[in-house]
PDB file of N, CA and C in Angstrom:
ATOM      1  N   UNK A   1      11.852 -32.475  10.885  1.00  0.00           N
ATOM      2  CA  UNK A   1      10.505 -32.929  11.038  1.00  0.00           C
ATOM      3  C   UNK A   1      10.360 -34.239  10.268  1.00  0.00           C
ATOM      4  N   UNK A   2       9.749 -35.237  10.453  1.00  0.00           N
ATOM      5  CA  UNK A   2       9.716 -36.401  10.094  1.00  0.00           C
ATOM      6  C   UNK A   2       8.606 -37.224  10.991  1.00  0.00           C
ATOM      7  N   UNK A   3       8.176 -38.224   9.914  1.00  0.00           N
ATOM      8  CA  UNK A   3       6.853 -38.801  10.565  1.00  0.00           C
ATOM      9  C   UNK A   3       7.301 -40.367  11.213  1.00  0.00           C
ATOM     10  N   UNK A   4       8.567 -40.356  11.446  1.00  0.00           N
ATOM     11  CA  UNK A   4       8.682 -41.888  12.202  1.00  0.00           C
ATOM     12  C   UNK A   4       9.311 -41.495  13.461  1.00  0.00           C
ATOM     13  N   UNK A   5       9.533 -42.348  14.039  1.00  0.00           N
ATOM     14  CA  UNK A   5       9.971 -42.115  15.779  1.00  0.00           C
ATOM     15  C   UNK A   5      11.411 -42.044  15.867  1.00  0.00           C
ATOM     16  N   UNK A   6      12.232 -41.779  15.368  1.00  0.00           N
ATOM     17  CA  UNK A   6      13.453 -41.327  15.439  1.00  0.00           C
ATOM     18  C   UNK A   6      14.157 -41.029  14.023  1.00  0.00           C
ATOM     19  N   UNK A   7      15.542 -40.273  13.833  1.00  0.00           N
ATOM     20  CA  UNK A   7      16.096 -39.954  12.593  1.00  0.00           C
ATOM     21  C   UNK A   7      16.668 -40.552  12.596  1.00  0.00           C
ATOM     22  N   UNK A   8      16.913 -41.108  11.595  1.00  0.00           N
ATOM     23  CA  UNK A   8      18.316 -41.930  10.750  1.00  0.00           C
ATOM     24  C   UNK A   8      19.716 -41.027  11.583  1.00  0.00           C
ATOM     25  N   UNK A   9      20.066 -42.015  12.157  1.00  0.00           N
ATOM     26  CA  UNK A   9      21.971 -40.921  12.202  1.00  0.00           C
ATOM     27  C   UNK A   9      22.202 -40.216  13.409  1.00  0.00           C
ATOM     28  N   UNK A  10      20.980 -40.176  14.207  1.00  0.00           N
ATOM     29  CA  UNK A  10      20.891 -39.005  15.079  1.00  0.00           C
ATOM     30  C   UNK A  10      20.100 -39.452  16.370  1.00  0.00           C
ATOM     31  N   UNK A  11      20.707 -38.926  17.394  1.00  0.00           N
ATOM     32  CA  UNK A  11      20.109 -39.844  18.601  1.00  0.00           C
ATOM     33  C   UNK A  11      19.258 -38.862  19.450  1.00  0.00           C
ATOM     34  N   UNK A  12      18.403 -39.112  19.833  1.00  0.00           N
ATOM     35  CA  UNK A  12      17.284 -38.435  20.664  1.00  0.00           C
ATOM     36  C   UNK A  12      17.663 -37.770  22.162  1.00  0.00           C
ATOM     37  N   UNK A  13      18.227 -36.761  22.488  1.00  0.00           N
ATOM     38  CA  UNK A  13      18.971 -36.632  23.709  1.00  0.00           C
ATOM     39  C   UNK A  13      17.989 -36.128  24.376  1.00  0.00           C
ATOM     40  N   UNK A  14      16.817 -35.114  24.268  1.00  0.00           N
ATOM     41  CA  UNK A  14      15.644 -34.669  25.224  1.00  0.00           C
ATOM     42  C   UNK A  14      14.383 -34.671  24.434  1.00  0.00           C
ATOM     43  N   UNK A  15      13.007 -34.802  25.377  1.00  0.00           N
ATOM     44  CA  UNK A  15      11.776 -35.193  24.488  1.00  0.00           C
ATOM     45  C   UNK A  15      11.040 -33.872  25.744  1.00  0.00           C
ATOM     46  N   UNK A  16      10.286 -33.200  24.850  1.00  0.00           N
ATOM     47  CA  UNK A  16       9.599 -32.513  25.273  1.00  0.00           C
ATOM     48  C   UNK A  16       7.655 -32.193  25.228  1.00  0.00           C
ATOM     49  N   UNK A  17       7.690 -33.098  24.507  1.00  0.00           N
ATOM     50  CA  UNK A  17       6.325 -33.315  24.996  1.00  0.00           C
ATOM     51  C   UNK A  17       5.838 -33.124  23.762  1.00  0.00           C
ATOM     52  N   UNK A  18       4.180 -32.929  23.237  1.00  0.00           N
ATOM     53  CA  UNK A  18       3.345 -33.128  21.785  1.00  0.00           C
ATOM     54  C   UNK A  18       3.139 -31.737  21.790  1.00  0.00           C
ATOM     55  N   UNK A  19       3.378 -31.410  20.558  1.00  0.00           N
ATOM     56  CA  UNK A  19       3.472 -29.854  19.727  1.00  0.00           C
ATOM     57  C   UNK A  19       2.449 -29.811  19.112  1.00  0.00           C
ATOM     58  N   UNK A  20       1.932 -28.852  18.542  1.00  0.00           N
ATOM     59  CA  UNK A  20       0.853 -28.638  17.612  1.00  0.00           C
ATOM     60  C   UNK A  20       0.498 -27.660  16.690  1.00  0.00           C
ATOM     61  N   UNK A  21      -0.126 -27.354  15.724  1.00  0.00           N
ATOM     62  CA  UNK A  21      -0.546 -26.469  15.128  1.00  0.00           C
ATOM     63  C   UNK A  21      -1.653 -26.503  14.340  1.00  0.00           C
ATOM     64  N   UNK A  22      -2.588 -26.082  14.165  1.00  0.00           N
ATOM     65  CA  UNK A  22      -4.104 -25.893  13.501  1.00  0.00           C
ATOM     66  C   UNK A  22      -4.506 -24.686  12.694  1.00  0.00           C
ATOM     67  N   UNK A  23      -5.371 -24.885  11.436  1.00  0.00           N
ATOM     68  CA  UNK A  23      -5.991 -23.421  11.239  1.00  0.00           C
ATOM     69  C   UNK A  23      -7.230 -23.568  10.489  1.00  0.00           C
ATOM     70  N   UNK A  24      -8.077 -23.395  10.743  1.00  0.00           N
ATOM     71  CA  UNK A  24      -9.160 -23.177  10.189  1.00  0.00           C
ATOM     72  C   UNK A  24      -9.794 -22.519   9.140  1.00  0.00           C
ATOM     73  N   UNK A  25      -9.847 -22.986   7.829  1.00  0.00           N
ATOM     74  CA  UNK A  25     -10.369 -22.534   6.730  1.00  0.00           C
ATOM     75  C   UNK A  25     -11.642 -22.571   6.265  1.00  0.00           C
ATOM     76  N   UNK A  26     -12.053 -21.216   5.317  1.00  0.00           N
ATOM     77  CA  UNK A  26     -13.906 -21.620   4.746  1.00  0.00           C
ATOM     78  C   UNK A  26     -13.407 -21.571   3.390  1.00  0.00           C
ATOM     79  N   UNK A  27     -14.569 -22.144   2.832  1.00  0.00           N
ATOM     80  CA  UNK A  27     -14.379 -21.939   1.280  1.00  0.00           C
ATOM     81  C   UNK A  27     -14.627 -20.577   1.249  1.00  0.00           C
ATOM     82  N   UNK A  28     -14.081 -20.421  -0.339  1.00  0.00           N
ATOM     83  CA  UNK A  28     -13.909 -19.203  -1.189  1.00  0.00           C
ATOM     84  C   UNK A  28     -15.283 -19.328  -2.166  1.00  0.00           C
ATOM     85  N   UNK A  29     -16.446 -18.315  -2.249  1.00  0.00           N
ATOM     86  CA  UNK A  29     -17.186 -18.269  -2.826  1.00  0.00           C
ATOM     87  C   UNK A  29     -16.765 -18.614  -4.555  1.00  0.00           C
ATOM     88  N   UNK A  30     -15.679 -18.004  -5.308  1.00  0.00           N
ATOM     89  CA  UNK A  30     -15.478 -18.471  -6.499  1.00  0.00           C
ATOM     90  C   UNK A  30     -14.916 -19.911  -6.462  1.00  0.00           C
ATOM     91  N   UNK A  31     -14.200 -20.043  -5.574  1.00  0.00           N
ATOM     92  CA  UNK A  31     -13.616 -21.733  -5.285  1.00  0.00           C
ATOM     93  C   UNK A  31     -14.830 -22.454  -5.544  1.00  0.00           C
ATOM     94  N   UNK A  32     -15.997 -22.409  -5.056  1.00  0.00           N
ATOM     95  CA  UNK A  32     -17.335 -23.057  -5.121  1.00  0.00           C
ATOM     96  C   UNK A  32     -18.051 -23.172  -6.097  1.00  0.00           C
ATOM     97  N   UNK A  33     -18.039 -22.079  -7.022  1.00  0.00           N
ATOM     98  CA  UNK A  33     -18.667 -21.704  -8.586  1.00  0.00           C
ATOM     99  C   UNK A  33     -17.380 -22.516  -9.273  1.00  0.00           C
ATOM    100  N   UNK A  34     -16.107 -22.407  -9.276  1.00  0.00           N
ATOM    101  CA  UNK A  34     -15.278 -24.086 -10.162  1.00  0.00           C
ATOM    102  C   UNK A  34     -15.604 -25.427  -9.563  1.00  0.00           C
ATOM    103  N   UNK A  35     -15.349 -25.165  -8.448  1.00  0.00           N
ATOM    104  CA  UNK A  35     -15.825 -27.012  -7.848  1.00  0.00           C
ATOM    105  C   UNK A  35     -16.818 -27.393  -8.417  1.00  0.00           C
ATOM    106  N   UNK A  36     -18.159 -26.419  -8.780  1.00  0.00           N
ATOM    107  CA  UNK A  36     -19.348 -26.859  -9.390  1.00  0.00           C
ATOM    108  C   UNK A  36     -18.873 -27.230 -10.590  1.00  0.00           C
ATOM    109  N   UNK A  37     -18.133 -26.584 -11.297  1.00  0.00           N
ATOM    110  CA  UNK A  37     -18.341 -26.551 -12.763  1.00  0.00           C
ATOM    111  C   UNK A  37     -17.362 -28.246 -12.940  1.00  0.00           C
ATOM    112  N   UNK A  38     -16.272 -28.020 -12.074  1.00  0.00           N
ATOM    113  CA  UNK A  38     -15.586 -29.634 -12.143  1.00  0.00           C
ATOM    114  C   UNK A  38     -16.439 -30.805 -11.682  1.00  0.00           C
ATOM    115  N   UNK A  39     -17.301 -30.772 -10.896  1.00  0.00           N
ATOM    116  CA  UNK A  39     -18.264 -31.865 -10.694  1.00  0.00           C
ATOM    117  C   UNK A  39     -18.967 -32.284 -11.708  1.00  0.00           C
ATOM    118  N   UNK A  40     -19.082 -31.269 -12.514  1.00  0.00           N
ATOM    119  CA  UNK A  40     -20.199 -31.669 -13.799  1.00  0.00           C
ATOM    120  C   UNK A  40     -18.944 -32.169 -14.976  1.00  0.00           C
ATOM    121  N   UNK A  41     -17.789 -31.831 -15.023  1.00  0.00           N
ATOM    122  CA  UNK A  41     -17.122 -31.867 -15.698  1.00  0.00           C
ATOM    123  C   UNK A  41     -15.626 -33.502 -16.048  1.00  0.00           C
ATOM    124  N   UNK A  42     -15.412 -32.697 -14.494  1.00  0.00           N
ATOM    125  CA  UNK A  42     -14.618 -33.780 -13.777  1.00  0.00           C
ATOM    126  C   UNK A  42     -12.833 -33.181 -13.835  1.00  0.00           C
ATOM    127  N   UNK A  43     -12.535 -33.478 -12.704  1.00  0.00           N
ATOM    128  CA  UNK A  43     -10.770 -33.112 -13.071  1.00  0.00           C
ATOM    129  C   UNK A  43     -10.250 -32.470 -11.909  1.00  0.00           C
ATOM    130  N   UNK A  44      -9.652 -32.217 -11.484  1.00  0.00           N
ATOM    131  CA  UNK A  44      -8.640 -31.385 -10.250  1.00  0.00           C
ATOM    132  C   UNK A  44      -9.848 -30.466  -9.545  1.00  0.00           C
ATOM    133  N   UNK A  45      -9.678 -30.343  -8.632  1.00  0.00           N
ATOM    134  CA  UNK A  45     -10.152 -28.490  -7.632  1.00  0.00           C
ATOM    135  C   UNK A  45      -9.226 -28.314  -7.218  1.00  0.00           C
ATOM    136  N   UNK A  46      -8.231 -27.403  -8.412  1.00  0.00           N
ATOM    137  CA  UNK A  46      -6.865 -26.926  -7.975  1.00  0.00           C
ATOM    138  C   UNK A  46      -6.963 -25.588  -7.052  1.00  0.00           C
ATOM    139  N   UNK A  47      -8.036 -25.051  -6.643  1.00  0.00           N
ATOM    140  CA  UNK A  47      -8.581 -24.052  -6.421  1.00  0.00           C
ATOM    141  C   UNK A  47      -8.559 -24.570  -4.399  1.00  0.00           C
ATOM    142  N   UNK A  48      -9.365 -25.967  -4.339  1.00  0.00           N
ATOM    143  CA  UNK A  48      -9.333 -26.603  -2.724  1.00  0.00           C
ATOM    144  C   UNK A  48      -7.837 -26.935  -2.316  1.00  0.00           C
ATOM    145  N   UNK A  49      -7.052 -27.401  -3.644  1.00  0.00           N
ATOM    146  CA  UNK A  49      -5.719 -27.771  -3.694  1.00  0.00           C
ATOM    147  C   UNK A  49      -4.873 -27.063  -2.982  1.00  0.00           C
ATOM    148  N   UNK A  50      -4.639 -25.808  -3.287  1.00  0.00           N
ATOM    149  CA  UNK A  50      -4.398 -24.737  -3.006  1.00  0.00           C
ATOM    150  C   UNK A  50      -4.130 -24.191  -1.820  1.00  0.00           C
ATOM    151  N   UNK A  51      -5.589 -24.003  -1.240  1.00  0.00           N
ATOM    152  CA  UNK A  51      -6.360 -23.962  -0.557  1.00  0.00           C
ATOM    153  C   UNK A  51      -5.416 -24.646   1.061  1.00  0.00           C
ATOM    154  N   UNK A  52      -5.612 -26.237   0.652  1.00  0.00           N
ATOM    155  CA  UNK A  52      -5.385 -27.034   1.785  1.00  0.00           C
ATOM    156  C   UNK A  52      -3.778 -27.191   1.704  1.00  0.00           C
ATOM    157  N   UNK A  53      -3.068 -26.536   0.865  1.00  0.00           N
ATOM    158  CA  UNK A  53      -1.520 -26.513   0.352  1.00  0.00           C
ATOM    159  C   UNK A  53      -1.098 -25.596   1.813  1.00  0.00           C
ATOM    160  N   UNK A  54      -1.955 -24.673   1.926  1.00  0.00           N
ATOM    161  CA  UNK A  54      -1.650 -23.218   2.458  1.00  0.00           C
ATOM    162  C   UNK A  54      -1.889 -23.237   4.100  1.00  0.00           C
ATOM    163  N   UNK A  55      -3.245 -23.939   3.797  1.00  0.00           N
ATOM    164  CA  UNK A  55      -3.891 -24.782   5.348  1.00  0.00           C
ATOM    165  C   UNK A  55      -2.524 -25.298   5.865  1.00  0.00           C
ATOM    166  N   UNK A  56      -2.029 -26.915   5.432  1.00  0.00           N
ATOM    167  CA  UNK A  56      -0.406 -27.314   6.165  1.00  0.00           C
ATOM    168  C   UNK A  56      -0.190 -26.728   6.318  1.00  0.00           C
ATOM    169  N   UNK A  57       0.555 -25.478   5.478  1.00  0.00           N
ATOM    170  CA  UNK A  57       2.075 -25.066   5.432  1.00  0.00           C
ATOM    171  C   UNK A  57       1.889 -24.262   6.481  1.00  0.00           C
ATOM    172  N   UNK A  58       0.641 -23.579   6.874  1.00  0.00           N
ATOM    173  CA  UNK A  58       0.337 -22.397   8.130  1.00  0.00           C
ATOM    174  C   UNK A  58       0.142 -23.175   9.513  1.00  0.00           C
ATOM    175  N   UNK A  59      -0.020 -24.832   9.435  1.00  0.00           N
ATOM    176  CA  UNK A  59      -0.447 -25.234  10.756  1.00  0.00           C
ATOM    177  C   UNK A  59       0.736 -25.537  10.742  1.00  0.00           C
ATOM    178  N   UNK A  60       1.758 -26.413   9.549  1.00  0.00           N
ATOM    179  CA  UNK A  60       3.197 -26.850   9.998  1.00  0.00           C
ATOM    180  C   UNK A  60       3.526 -25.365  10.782  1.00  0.00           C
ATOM    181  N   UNK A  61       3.853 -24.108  10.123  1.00  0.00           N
ATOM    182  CA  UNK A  61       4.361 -23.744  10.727  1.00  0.00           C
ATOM    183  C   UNK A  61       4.320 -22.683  12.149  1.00  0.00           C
ATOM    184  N   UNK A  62       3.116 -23.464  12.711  1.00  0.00           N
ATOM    185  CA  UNK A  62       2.489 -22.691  14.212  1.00  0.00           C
ATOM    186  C   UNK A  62       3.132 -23.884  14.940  1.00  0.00           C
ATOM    187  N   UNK A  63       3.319 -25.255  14.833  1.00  0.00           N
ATOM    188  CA  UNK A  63       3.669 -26.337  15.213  1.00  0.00           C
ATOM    189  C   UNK A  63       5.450 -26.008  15.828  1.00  0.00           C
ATOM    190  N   UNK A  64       6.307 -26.090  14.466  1.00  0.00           N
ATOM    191  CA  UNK A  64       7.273 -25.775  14.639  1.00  0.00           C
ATOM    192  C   UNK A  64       7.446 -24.716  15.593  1.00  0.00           C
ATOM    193  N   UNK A  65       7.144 -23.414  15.151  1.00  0.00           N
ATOM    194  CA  UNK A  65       7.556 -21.928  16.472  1.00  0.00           C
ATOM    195  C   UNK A  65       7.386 -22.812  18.146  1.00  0.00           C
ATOM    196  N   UNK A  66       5.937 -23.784  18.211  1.00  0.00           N
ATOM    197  CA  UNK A  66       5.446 -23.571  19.283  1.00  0.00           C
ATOM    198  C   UNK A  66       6.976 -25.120  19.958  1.00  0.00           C
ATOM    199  N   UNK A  67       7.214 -25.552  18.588  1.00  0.00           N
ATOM    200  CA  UNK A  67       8.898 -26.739  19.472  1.00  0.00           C
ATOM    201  C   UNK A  67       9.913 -25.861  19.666  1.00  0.00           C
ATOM    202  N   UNK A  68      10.171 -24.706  18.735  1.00  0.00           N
ATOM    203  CA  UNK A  68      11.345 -23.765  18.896  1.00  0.00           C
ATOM    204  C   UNK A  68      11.257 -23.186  20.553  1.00  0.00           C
ATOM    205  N   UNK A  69      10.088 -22.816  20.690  1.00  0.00           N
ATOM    206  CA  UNK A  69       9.812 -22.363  22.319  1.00  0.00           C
ATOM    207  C   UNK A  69      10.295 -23.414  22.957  1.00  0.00           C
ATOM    208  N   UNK A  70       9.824 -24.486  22.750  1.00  0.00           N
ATOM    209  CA  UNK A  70      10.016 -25.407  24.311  1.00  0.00           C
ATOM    210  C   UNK A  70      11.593 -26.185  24.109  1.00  0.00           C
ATOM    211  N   UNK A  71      12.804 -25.178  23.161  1.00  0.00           N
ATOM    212  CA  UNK A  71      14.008 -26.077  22.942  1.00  0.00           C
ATOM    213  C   UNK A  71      14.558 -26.885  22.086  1.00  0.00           C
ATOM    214  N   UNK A  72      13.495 -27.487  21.273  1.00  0.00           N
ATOM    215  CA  UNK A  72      13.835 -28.409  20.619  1.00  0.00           C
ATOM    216  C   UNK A  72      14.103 -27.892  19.071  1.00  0.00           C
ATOM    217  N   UNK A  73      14.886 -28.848  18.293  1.00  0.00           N
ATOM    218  CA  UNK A  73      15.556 -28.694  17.066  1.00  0.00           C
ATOM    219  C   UNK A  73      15.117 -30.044  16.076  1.00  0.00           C
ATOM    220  N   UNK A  74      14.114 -30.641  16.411  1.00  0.00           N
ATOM    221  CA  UNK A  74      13.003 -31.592  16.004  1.00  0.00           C
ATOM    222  C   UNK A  74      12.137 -31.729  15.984  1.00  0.00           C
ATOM    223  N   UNK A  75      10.772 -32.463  15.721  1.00  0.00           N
ATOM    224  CA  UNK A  75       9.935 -32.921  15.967  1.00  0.00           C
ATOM    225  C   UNK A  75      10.001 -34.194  14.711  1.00  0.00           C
ATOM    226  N   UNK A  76       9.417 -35.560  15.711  1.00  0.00           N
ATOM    227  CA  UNK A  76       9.099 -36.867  15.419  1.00  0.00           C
ATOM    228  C   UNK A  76       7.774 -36.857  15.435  1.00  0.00           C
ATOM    229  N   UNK A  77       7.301 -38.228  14.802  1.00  0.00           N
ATOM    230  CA  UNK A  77       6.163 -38.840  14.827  1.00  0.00           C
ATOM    231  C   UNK A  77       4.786 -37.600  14.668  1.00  0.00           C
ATOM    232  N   UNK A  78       5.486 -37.160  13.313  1.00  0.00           N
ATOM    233  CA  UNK A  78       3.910 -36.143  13.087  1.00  0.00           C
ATOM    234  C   UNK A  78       3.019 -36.271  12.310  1.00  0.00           C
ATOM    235  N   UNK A  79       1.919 -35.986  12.642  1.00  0.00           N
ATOM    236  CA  UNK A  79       0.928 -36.732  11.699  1.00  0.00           C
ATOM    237  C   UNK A  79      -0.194 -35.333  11.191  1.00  0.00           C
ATOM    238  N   UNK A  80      -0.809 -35.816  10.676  1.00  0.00           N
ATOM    239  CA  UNK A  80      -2.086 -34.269  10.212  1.00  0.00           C
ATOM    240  C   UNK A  80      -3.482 -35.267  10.745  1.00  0.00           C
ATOM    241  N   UNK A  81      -4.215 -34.519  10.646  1.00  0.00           N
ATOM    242  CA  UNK A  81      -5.641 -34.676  10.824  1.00  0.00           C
ATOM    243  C   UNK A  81      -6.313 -33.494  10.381  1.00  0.00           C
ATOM    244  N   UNK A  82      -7.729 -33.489   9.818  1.00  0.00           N
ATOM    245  CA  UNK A  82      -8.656 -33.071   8.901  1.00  0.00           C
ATOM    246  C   UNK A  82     -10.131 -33.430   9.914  1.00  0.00           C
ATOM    247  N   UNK A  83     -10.771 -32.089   9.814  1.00  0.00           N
ATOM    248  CA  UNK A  83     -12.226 -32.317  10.319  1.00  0.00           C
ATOM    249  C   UNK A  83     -12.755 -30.985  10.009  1.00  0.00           C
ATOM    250  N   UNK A  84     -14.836 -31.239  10.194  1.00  0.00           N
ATOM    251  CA  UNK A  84     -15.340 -30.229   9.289  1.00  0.00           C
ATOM    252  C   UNK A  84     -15.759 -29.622  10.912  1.00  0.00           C
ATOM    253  N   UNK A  85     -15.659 -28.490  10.915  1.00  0.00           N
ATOM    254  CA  UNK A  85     -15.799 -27.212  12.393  1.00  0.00           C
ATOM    255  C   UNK A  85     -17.085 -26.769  11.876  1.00  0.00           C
ATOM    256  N   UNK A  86     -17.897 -26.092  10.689  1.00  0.00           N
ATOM    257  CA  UNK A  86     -18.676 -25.819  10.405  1.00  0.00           C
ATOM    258  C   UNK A  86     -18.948 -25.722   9.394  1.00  0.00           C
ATOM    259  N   UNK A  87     -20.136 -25.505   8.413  1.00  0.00           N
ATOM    260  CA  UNK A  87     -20.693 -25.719   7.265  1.00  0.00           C
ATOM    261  C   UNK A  87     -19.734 -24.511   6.158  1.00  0.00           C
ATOM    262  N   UNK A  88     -19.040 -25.397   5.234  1.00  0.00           N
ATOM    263  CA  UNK A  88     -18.400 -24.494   4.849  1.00  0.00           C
ATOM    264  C   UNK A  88     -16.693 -24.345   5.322  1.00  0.00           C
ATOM    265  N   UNK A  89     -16.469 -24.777   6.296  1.00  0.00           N
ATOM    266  CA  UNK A  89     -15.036 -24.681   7.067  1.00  0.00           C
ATOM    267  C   UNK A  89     -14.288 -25.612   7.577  1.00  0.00           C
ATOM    268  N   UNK A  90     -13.278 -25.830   8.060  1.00  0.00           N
ATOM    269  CA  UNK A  90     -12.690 -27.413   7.726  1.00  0.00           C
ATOM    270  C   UNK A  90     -11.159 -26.560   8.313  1.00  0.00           C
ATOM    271  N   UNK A  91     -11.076 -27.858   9.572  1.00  0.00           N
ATOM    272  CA  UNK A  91      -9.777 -27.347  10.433  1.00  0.00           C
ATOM    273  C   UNK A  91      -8.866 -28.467  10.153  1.00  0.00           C
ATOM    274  N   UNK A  92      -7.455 -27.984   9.694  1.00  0.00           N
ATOM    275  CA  UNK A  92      -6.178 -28.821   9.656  1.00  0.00           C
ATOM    276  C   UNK A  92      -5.433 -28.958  10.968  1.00  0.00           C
ATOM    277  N   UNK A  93      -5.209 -29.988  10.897  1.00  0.00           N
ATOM    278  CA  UNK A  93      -4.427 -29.684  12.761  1.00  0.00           C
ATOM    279  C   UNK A  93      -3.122 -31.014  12.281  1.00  0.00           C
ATOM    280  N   UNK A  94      -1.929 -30.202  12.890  1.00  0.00           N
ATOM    281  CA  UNK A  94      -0.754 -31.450  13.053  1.00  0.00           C
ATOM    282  C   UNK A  94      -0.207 -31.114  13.887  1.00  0.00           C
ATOM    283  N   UNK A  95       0.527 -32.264  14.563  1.00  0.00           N
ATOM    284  CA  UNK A  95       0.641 -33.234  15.795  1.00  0.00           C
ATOM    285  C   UNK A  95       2.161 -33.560  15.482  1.00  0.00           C
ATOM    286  N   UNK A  96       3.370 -33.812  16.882  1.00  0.00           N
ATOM    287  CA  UNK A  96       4.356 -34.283  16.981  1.00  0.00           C
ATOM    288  C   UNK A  96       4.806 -34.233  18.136  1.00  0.00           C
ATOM    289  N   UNK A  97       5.771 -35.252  18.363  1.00  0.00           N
ATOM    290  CA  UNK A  97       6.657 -35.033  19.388  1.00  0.00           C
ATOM    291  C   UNK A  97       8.167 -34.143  19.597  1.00  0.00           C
ATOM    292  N   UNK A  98       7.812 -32.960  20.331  1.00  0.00           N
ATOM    293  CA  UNK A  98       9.248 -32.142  20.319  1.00  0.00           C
ATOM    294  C   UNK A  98      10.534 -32.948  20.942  1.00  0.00           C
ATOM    295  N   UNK A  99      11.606 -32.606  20.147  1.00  0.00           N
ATOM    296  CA  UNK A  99      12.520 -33.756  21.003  1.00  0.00           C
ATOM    297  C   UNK A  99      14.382 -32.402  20.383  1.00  0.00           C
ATOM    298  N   UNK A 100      14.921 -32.938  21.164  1.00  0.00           N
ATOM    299  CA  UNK A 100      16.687 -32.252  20.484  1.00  0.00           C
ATOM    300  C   UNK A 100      17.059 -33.208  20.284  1.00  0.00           C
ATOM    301  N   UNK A 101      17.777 -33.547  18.811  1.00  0.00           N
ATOM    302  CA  UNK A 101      18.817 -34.539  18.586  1.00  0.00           C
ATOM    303  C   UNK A 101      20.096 -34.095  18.231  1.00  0.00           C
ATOM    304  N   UNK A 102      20.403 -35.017  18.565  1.00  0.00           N
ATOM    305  CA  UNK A 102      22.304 -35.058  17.983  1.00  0.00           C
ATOM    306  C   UNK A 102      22.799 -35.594  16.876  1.00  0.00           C
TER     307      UNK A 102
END
């Protein structure tokens, strides 16, 4: 997985089209009672940190399964994106191109 359009070393033999994966998170009621207290305070929300750590790692890996299906042993050119779905909730979504290299 890699975010530029081809790998170092390795040549692109089939492209299968844009992969994806998303998941949708709400805050955590105590997550919200520290965020307060760090706003007044100031310093990390290791608590959202966390949080959006877990968000990737669950959309990377709906992304990946869904290139393993269609063949491929790559994905190029992936990117994330961030948007708010509803008050309180906030969807991660990443993006690539499935491809097999050599």
């Amino acid at each position: 997985m890699t975010n530029v359009e081809t790998i170092p070393g390795k040549t692109i033999v089939s492209c299968y089209g844009v992969v994806s994966g998303s998941t949708v998170r709400a805050k955590h009621a105590g997550r919200d009672i520290m965020a307060g207290l760090k706003n007044i305070f100031g310093g990390e929300l290791k608590g959202y940190t966390e949080l959006l750590e877990e968000s990737r790692e669950e959309a990377i890996q709906r992304m990946q399964s869904q290139a393993k299906q269609m063949g491929a042993n790559a994905i190029v050119n992936v990117r994330f994106s961030t948007s708010s779905v509803a008050a309180g909730a906030a969807e991660i979504y990443v993006y690539g191109t499935a491809v097999t290299v050599e």
